[in-house]
Protein backbone atom coordinates (compact mmCIF):
# COMPACT_ATOMS: atom_id res chain seq x y z
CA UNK A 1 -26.53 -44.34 -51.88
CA UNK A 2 -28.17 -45.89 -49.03
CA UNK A 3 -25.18 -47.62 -47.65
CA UNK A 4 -22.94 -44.11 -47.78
CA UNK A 5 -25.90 -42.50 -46.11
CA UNK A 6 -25.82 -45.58 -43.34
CA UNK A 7 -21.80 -45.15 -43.25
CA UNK A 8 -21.66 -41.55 -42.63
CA UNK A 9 -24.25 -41.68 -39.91
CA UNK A 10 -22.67 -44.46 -37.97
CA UNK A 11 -19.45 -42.39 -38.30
CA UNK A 12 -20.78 -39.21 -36.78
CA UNK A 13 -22.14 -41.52 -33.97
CA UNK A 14 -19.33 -42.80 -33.53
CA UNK A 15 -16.91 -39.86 -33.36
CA UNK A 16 -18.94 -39.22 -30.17
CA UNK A 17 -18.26 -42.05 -29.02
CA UNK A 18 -15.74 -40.90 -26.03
CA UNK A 19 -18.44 -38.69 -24.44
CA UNK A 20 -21.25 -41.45 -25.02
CA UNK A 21 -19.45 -44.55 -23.69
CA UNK A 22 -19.30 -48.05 -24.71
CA UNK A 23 -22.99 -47.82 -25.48
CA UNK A 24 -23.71 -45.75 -28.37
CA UNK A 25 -27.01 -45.38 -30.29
CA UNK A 26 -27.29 -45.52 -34.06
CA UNK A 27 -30.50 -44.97 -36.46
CA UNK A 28 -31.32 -48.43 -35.85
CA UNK A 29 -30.94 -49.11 -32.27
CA UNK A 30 -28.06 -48.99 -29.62
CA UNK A 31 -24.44 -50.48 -29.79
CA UNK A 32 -22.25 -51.61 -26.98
CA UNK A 33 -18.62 -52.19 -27.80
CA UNK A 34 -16.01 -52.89 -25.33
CA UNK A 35 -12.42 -51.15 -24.76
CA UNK A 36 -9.33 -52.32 -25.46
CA UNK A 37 -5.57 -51.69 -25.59
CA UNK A 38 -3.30 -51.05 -28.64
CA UNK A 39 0.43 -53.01 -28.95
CA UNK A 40 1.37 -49.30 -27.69
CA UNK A 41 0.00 -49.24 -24.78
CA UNK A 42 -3.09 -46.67 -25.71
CA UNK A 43 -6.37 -47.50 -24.70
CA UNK A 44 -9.56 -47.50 -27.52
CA UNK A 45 -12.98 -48.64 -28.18
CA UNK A 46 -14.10 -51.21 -30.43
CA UNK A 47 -17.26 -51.69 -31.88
CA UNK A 48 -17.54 -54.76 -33.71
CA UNK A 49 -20.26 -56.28 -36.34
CA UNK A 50 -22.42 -53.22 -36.82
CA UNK A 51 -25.09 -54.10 -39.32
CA UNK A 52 -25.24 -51.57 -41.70
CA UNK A 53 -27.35 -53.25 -44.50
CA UNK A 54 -29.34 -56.41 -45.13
CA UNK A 55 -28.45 -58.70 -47.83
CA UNK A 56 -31.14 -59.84 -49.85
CA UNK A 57 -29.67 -62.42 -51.90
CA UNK A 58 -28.98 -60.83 -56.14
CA UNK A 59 -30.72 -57.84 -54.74
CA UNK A 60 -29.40 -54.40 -53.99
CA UNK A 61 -28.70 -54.31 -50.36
CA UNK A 62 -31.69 -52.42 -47.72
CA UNK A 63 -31.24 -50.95 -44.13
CA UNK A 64 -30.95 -53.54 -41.67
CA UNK A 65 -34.06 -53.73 -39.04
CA UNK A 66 -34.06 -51.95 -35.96
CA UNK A 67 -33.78 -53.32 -33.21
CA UNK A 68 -34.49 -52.34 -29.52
CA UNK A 69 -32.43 -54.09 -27.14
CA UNK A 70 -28.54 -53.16 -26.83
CA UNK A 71 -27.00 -55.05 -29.29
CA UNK A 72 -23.58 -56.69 -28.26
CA UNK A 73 -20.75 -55.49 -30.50
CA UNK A 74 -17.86 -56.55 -28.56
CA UNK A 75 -16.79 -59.60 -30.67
CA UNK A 76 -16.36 -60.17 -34.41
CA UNK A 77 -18.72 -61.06 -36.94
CA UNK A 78 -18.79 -63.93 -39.95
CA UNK A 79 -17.17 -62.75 -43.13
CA UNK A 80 -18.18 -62.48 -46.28
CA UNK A 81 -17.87 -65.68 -48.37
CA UNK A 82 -14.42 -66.01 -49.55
CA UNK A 83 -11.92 -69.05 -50.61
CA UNK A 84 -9.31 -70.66 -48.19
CA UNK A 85 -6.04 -70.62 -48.99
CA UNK A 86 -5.13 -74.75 -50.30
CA UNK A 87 -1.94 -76.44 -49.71
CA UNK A 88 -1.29 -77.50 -53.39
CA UNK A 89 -3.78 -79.52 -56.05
CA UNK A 90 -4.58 -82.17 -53.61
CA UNK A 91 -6.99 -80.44 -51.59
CA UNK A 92 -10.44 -79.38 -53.16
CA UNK A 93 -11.18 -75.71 -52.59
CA UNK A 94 -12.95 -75.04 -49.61
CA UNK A 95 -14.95 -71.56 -48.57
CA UNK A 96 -15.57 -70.20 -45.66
CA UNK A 97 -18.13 -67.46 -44.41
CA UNK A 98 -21.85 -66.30 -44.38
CA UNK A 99 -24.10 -64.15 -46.82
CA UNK A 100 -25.22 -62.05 -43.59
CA UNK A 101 -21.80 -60.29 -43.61
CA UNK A 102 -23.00 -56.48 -44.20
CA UNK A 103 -21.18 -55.77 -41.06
CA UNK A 104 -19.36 -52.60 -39.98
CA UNK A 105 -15.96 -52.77 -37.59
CA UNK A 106 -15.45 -49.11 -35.95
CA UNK A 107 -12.50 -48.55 -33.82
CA UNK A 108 -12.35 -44.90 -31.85
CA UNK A 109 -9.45 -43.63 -29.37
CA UNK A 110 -10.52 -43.87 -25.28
């Protein structure tokens, strides 16, 4: 319940976003994404690796701490822990990613 709560607040934040900017504040601190442009041409902004939750690990999942600077979300964050693609049986399986990975991606037209 706490991460729909989390969800739809960062969405109504960001829905603003065109009249707030590329820095936009959330219930745990401010955001600044960065604008970019679509294969068509059309111009949006991007707000990348937005914390929504904490992982605590084999525990539900919290809010994340606040935080008072302006956090930079302009570039991507880890990714959850998943397994790489092998070439065949002759490579051992190998994962990739982070346990921190309770991370939002919002995109909104410019």
């Amino acid at each position: 319940m706490i991460i729909f709560r989390n969800l739809l607040i960062l969405t109504f934040f960001f829905a603003n976003a065109i009249q707030a900017g590329e820095i936009v504040s959330t219930t745990f601190g401010k955001v600044q994404g960065s604008t970019a442009t679509s294969r068509d041409g059309r111009l949006f902004h991007q707000f990348l690796g937005i914390p929504y939750a904490k992982a605590e690990r084999f525990q539900p999942p919290t809010n994340p701490d606040s935080w008072t600077d302006i956090k930079n979300a302009s570039v991507y964050q880890p990714v959850c822990p998943q397994m790489l693609a092998t070439l065949g049986d002759s490579e051992p399986v190998k994962f990739a990613g982070t346990e921190d990975c309770l991370n939002l991606n919002v995109f909104t037209p410019a």
